[in-house]
C-alpha atoms as a PDB file:
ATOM      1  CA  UNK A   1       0.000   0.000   0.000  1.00  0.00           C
ATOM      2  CA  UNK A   2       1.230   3.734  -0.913  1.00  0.00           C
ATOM      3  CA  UNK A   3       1.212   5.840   2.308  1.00  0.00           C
ATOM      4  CA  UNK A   4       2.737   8.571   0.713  1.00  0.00           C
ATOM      5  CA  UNK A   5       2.036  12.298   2.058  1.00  0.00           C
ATOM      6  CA  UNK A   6       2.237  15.219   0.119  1.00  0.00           C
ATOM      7  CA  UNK A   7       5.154  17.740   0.469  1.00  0.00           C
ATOM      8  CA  UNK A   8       5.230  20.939   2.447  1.00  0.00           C
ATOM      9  CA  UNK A   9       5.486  23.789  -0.429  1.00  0.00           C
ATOM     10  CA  UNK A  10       7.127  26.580  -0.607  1.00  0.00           C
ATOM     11  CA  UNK A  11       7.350  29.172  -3.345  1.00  0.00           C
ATOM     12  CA  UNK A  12       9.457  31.692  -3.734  1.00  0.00           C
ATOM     13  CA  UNK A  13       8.292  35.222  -5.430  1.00  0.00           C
ATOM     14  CA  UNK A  14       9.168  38.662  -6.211  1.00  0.00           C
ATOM     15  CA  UNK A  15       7.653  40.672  -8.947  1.00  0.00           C
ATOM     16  CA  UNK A  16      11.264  42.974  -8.902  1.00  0.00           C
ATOM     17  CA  UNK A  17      14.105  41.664 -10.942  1.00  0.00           C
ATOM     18  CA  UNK A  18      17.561  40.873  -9.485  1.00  0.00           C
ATOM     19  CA  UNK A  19      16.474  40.516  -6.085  1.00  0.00           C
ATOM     20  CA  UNK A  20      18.139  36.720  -6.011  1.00  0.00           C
ATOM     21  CA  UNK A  21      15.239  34.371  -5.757  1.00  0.00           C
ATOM     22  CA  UNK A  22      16.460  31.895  -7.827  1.00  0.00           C
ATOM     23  CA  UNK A  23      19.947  31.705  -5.988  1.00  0.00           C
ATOM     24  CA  UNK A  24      17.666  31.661  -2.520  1.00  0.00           C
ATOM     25  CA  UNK A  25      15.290  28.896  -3.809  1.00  0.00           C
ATOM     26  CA  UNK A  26      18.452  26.861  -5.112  1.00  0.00           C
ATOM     27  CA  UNK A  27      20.276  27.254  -1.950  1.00  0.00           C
ATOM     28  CA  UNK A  28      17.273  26.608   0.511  1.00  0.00           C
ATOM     29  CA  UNK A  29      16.633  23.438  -1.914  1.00  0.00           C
ATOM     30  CA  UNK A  30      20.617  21.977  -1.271  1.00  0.00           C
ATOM     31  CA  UNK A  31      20.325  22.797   2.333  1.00  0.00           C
ATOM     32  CA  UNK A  32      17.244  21.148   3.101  1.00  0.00           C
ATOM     33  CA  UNK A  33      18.588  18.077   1.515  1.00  0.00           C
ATOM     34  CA  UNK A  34      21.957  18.138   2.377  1.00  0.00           C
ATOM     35  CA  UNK A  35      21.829  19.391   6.041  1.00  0.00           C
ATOM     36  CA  UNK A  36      18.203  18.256   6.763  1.00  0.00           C
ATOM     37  CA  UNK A  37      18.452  14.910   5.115  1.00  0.00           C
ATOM     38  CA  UNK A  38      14.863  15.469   3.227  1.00  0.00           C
ATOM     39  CA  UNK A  39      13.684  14.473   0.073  1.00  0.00           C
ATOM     40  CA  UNK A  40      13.828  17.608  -2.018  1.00  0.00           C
ATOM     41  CA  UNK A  41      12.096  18.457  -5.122  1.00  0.00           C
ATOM     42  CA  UNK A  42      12.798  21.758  -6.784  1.00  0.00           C
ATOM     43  CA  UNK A  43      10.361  23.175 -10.078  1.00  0.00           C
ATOM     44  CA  UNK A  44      11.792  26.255 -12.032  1.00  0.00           C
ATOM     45  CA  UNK A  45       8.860  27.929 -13.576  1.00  0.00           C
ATOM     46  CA  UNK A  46      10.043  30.608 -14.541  1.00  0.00           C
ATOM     47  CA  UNK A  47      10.189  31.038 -18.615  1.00  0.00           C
ATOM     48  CA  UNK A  48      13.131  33.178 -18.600  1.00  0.00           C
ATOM     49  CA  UNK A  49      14.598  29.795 -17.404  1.00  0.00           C
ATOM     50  CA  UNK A  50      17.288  31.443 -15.380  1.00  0.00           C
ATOM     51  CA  UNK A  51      17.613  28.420 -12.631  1.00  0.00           C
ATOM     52  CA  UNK A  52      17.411  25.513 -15.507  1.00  0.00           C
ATOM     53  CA  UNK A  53      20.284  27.486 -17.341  1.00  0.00           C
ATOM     54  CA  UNK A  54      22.242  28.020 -14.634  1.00  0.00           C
ATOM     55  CA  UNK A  55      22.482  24.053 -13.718  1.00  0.00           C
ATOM     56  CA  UNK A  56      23.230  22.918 -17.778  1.00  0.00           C
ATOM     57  CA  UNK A  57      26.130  25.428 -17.049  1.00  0.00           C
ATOM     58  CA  UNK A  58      30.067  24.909 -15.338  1.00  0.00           C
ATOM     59  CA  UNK A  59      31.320  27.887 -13.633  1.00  0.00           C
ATOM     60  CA  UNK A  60      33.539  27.875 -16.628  1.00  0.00           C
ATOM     61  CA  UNK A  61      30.468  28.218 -18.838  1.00  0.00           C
ATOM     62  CA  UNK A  62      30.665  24.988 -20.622  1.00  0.00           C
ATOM     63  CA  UNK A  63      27.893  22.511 -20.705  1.00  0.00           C
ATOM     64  CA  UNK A  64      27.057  20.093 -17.905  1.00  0.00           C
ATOM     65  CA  UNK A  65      27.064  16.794 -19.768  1.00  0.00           C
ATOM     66  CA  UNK A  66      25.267  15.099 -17.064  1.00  0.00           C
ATOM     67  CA  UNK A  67      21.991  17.575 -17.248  1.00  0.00           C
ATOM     68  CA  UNK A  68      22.218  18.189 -20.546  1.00  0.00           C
ATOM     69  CA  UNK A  69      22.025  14.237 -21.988  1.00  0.00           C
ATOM     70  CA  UNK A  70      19.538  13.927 -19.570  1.00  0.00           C
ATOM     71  CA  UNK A  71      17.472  16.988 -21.045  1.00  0.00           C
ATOM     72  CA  UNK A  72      17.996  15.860 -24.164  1.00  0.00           C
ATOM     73  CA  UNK A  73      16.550  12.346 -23.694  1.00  0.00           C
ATOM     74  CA  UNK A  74      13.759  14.151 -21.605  1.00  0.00           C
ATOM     75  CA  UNK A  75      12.715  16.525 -24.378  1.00  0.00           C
ATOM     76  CA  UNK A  76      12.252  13.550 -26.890  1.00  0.00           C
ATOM     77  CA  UNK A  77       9.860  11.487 -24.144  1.00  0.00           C
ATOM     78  CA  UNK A  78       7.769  14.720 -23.891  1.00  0.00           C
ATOM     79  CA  UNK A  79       8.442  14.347 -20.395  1.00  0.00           C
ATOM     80  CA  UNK A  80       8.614  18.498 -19.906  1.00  0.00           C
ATOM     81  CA  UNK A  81       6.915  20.914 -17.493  1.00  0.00           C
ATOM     82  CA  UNK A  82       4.946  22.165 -20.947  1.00  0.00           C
ATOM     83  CA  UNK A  83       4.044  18.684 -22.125  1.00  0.00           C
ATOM     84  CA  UNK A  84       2.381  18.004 -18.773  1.00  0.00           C
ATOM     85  CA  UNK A  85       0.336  20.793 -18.947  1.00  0.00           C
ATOM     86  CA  UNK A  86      -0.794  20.123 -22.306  1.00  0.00           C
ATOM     87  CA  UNK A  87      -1.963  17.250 -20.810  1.00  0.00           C
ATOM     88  CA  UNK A  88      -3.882  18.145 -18.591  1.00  0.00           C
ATOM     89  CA  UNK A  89      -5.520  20.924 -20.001  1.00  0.00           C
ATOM     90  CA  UNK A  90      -6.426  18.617 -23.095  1.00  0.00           C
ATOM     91  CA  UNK A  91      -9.610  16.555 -23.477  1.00  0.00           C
ATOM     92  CA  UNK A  92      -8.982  13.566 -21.821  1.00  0.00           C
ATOM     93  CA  UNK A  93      -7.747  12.770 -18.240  1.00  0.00           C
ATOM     94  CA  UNK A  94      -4.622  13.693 -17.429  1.00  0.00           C
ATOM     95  CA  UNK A  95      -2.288  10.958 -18.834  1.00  0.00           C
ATOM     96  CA  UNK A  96       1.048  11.762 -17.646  1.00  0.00           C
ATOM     97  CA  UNK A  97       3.367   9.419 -16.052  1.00  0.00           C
ATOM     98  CA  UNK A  98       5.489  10.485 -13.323  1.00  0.00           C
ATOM     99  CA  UNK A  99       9.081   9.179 -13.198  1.00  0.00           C
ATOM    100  CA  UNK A 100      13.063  10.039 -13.812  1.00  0.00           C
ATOM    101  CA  UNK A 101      12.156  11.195 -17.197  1.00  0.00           C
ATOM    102  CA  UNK A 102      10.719  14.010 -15.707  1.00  0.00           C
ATOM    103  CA  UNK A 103      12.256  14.526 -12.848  1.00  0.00           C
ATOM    104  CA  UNK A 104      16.594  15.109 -12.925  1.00  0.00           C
ATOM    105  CA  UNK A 105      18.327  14.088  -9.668  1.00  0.00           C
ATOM    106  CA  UNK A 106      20.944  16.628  -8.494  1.00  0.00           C
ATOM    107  CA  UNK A 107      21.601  14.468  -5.809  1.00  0.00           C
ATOM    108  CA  UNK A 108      20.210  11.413  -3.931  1.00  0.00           C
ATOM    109  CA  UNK A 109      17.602  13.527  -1.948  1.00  0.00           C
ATOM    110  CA  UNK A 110      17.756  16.777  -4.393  1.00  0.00           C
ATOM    111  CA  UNK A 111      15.766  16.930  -7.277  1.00  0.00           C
ATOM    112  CA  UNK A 112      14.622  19.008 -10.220  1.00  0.00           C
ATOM    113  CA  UNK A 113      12.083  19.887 -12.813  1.00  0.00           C
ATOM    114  CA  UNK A 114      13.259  22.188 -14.928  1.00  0.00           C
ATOM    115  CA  UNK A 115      11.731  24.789 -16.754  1.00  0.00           C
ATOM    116  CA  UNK A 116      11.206  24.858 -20.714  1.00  0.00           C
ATOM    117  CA  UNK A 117      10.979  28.174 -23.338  1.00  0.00           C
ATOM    118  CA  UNK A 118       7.664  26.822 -24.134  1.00  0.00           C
ATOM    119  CA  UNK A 119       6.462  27.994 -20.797  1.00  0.00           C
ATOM    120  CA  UNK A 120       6.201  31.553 -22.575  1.00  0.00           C
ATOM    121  CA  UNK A 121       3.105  30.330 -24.774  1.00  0.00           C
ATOM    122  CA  UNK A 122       1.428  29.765 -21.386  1.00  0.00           C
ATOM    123  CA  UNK A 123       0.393  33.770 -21.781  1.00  0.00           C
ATOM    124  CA  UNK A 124      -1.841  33.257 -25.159  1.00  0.00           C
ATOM    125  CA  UNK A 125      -5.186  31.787 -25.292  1.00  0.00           C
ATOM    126  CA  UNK A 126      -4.009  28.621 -26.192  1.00  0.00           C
ATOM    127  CA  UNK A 127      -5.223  26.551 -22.654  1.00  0.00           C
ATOM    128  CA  UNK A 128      -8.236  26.069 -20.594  1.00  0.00           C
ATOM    129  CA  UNK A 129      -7.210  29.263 -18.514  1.00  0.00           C
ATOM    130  CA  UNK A 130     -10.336  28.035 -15.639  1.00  0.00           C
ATOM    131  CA  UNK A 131      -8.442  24.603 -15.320  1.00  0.00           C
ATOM    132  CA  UNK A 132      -4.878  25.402 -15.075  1.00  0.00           C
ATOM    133  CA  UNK A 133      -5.674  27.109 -11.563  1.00  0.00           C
ATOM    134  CA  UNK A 134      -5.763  22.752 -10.482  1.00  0.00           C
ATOM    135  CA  UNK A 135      -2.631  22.119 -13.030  1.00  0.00           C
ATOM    136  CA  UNK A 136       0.278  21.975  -9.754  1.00  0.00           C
ATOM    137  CA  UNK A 137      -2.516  20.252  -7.512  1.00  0.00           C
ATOM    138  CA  UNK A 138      -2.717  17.850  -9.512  1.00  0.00           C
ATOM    139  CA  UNK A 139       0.561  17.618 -10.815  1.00  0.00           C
ATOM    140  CA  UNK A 140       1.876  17.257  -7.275  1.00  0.00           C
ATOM    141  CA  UNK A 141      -0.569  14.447  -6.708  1.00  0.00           C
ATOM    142  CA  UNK A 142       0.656  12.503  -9.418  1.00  0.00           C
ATOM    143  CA  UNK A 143       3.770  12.778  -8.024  1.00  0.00           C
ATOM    144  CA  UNK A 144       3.110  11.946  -4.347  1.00  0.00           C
ATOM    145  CA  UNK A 145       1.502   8.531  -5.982  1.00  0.00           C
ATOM    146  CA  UNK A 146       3.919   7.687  -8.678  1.00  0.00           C
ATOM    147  CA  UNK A 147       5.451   4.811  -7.672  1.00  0.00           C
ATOM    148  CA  UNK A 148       8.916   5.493  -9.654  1.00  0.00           C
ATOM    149  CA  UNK A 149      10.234   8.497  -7.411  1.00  0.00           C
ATOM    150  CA  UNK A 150      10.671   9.133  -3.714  1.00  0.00           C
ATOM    151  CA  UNK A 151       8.343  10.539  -0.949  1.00  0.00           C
ATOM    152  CA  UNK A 152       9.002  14.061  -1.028  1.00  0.00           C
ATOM    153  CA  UNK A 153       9.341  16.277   1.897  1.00  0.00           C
ATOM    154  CA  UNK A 154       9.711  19.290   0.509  1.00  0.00           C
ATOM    155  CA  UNK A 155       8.701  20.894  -3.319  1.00  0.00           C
ATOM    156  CA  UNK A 156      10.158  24.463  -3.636  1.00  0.00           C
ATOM    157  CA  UNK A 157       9.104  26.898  -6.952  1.00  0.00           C
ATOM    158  CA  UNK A 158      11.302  29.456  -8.265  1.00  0.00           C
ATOM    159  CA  UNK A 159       8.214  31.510  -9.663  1.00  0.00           C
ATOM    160  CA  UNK A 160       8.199  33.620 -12.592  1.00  0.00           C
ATOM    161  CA  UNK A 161       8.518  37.532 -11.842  1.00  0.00           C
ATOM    162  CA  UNK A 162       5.233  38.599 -12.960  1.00  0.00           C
ATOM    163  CA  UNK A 163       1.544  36.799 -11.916  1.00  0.00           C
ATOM    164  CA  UNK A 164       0.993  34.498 -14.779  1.00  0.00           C
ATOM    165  CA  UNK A 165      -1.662  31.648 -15.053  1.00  0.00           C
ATOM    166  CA  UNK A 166       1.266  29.263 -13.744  1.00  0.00           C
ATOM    167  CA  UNK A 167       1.692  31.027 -11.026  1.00  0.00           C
ATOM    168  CA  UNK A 168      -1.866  30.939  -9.715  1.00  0.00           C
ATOM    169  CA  UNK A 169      -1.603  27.010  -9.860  1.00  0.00           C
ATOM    170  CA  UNK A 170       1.470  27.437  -7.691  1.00  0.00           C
ATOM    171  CA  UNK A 171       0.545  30.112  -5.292  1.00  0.00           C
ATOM    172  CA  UNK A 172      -3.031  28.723  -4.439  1.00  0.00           C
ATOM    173  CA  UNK A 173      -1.736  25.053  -3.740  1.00  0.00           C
ATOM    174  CA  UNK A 174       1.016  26.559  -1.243  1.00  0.00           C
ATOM    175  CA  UNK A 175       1.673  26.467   2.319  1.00  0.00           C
ATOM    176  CA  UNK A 176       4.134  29.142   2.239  1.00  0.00           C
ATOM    177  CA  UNK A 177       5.113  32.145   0.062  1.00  0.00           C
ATOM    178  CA  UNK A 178       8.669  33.228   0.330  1.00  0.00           C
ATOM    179  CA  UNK A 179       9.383  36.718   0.010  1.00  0.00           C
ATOM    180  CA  UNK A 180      12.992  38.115  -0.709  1.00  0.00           C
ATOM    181  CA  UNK A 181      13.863  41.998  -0.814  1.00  0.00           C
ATOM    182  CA  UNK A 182      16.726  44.008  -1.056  1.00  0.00           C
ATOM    183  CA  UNK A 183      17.338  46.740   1.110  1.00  0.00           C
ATOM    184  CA  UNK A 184      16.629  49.179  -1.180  1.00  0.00           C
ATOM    185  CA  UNK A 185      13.734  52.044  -2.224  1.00  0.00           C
ATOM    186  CA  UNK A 186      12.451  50.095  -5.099  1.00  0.00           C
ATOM    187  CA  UNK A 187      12.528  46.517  -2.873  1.00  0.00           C
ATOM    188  CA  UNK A 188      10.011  48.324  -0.206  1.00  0.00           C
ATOM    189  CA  UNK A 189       7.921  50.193  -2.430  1.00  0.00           C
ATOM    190  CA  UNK A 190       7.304  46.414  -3.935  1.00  0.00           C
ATOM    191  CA  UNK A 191       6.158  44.545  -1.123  1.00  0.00           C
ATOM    192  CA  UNK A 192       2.851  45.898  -0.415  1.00  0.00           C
ATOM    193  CA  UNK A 193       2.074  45.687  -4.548  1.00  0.00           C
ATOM    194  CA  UNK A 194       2.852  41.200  -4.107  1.00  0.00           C
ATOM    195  CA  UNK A 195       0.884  41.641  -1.134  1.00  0.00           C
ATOM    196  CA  UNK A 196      -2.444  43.780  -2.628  1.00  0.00           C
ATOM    197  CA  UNK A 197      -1.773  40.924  -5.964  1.00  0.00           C
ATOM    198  CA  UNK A 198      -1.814  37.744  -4.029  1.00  0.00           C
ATOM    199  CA  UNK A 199      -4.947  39.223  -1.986  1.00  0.00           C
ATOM    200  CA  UNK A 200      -7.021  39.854  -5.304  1.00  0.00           C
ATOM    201  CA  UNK A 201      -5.030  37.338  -7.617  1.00  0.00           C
ATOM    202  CA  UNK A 202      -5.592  33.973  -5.411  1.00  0.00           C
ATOM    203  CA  UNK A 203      -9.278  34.303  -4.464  1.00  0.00           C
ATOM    204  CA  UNK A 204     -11.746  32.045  -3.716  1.00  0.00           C
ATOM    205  CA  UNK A 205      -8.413  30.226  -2.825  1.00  0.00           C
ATOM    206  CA  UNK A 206      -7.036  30.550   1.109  1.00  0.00           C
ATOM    207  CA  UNK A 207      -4.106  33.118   0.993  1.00  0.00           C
ATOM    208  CA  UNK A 208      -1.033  31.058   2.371  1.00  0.00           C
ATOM    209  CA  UNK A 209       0.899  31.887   4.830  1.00  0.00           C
ATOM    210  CA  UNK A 210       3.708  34.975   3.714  1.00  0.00           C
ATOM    211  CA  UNK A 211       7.708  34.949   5.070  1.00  0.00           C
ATOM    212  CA  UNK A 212       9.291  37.847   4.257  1.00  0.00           C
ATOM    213  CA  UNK A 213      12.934  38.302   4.735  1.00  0.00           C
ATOM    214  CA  UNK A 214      16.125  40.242   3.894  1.00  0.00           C
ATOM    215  CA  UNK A 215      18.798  39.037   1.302  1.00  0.00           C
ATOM    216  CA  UNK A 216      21.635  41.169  -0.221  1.00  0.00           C
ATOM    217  CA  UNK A 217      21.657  42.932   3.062  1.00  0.00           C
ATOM    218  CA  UNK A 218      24.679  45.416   3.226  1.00  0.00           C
ATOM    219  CA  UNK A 219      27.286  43.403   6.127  1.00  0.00           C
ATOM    220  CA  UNK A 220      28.647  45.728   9.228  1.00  0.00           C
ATOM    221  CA  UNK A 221      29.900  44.469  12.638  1.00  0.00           C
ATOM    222  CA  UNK A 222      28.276  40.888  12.164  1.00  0.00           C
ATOM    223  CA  UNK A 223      24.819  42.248  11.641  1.00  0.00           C
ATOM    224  CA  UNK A 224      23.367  44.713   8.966  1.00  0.00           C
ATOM    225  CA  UNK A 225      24.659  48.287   8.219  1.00  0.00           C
ATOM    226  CA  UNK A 226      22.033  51.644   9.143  1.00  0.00           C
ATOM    227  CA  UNK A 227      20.772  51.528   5.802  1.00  0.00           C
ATOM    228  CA  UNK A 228      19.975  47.975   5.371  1.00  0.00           C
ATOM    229  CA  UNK A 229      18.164  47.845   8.713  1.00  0.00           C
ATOM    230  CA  UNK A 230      16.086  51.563   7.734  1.00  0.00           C
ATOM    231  CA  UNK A 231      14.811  49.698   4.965  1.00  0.00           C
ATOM    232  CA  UNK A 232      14.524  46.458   6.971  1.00  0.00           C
ATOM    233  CA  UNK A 233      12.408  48.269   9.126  1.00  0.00           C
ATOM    234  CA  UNK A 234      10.205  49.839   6.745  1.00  0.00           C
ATOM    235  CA  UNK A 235       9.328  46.724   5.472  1.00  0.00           C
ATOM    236  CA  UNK A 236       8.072  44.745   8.784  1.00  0.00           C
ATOM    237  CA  UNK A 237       6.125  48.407   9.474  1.00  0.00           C
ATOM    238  CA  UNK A 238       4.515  47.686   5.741  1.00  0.00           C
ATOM    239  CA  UNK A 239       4.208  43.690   6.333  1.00  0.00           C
ATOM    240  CA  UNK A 240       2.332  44.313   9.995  1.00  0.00           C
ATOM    241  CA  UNK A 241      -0.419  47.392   8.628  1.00  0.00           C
ATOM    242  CA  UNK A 242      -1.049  44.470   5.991  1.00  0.00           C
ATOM    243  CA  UNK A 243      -1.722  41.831   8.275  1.00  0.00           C
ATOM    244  CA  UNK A 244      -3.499  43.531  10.645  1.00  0.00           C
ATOM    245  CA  UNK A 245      -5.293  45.723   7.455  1.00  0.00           C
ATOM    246  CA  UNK A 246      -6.724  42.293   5.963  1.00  0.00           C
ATOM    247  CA  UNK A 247      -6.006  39.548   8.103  1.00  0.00           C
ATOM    248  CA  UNK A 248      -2.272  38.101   5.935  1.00  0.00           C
ATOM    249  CA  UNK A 249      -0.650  36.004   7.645  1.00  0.00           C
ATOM    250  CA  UNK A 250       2.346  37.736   7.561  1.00  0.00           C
ATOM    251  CA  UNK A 251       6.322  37.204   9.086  1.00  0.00           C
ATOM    252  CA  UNK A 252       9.372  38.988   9.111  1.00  0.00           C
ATOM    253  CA  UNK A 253      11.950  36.879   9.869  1.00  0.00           C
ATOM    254  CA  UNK A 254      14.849  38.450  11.061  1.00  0.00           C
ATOM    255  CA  UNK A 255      17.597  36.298   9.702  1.00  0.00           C
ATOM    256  CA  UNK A 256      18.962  38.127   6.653  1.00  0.00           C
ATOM    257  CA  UNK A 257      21.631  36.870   3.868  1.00  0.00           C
ATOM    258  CA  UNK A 258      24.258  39.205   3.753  1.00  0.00           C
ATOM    259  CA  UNK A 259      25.986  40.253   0.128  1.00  0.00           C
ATOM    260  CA  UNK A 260      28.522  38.460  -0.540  1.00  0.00           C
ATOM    261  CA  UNK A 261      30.469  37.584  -4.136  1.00  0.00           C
ATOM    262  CA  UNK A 262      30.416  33.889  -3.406  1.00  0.00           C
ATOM    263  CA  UNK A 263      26.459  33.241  -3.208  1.00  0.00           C
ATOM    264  CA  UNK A 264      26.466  34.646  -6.970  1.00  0.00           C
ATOM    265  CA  UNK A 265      28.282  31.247  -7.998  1.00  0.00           C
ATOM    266  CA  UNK A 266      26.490  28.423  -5.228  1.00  0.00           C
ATOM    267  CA  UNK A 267      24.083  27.604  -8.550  1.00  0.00           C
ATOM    268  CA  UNK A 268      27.121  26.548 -11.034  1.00  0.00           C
ATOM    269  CA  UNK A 269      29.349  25.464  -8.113  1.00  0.00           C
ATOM    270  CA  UNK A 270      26.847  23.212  -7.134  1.00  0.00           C
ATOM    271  CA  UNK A 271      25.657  24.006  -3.275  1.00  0.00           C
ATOM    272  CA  UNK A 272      25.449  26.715  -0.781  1.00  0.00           C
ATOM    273  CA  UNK A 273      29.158  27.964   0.376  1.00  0.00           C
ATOM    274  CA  UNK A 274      30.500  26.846   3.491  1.00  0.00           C
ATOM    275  CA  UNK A 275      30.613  30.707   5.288  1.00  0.00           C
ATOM    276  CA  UNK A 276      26.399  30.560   3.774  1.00  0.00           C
ATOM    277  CA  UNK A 277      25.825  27.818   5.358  1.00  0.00           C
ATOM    278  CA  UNK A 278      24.752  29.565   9.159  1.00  0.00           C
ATOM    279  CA  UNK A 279      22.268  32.575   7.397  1.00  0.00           C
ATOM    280  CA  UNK A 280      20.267  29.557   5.441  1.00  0.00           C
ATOM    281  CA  UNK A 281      19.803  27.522   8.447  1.00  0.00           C
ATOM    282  CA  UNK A 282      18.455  30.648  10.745  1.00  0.00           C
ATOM    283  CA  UNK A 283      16.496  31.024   7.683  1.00  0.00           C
ATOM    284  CA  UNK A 284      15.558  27.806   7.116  1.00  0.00           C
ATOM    285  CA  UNK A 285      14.784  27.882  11.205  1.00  0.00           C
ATOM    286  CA  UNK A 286      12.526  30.789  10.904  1.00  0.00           C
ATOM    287  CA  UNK A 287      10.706  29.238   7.893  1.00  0.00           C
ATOM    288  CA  UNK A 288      10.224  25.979   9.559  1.00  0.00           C
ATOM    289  CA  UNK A 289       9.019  27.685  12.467  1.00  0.00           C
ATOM    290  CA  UNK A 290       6.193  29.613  10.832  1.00  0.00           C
ATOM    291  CA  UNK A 291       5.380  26.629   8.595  1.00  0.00           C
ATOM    292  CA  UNK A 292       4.398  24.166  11.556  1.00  0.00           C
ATOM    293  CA  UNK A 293       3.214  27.552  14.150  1.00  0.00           C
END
């Protein structure tokens, strides 16, 4: 008998370019399965395809030959992200099987589903724009039952940086939303825009819980500089009018990533850097924390 459970999910989102949500999601992913010895699967959905490049890619710039055989074969299965949701949005029931075709394993307990250019068409009339709200229920389903991969813990989603019809399916099946800014004018003028979008976006869906923390922040001392903690501030002030404003439940957590040049690489050099390792696990803490409060 399969006692499987579904995974805890987590997506990560910011409407702002460049504020390193893709390097976040990628190093939360390799923590959780490195350090916290759980199954791990990580979807990029993002068109622009930013996460799936950065994996075919050596830090020299050369192809990965592992990945990109495996892609290969992958593509010619139609086992994509795109042909799955041509299949479900088509006629008949959803006929897609679940198994290593589809998903690419990083690691033992790290796993992927990459992202695909064909993920661009998703913005046309071309699907059943009512059902793909279901498409990652369902989709994660399938994959809690499949037979062929492991019980997952965890699924994380590097989103795509503007609300698309993919990103419903993910953001209404979630039990967290992940929330990175910089400490910057731009980053806090942005936060209560997500926050007003998932509101009005999501319904008749339950909003999930929101995290909101602090990456990039400026280094000083062993904890943030003036200016990274004015803006830091200005963003719990905008996170708490918003929770108490509509009822969001909404947390700062106070366990930033700090700039440095050697997060910029953990994708290509395949895991979070040693000196990294601390700020993801009081972040990973924090996350935890709110997940099961």
């Amino acid at each position: 008998m399969n006692n499987k459970s579904p995974p805890k999910t987590i997506a990560t989102i910011n409407f702002k370019g460049g504020v390193g949500k893709t390097t976040i999601t990628w190093c939360l992913g390799d923590l959780i399965s490195t350090h916290g010895n759980s199954n791990t699967l990580l979807f990029d959905l993002d068109a622009q395809m930013s996460l799936t490049q950065a994996i075919t890619l050596n830090e020299d710039g050369s192809l990965y030959r592992k990945f990109s055989d495996w892609h290969e074969r992958s593509e010619k299965k139609g086992k994509t992200i795109f042909k799955a949701i041509e299949a479900y949005t088509g006629a008949g029931a959803f006929d897609f099987g679940v198994n290593y075709d589809f998903i690419y394993q990083i690691t033992d307990r790290y796993h992927f589903i990459p992202s695909a250019e064909d993920l661009y068409w998703l913005e046309l009339d071309v699907f059943d724009r009512q059902k793909m709200q279901g498409f990652i229920r369902e989709l994660l389903g399938k994959i809690t039952w499949s037979k062929n991969v492991p019980d997952y813990n965890y699924a994380l989603f590097d989103c795509p940086p503007s609300f698309t019809l993919l990103s419903y399916s993910i953001l209404s099946v979630c039990d967290l939303i992940l929330i990175p800014v910089n400490p910057d004018f731009y980053a806090v003028k942005g936060v209560p825009l997500i926050l007003n979008t998932l509101q009005l976006r999501i319904e008749p869906f339950p909003i999930p819980k929101i995290a909101v923390f602090m990456n990039k922040a400026k280094p000083y001392g062993g904890t943030m500089t003036k200016e990274s903690q004015f803006y830091w501030n200005q963003v719990k002030s905008i996170c708490a009018h918003a929770a108490k404003k509509s009822g969001l439940k909404v947390k700062c957590l106070d366990t930033p990533i700090y700039e440095r040049v050697a997060l910029k690489r953990a994708v290509t050099t395949g895991g979070v850097p040693a000196e990294f390792v601390p700020d993801f696990k009081r972040l990973w803490s924090g996350v935890t924390e709110f997940l099961n409060d």
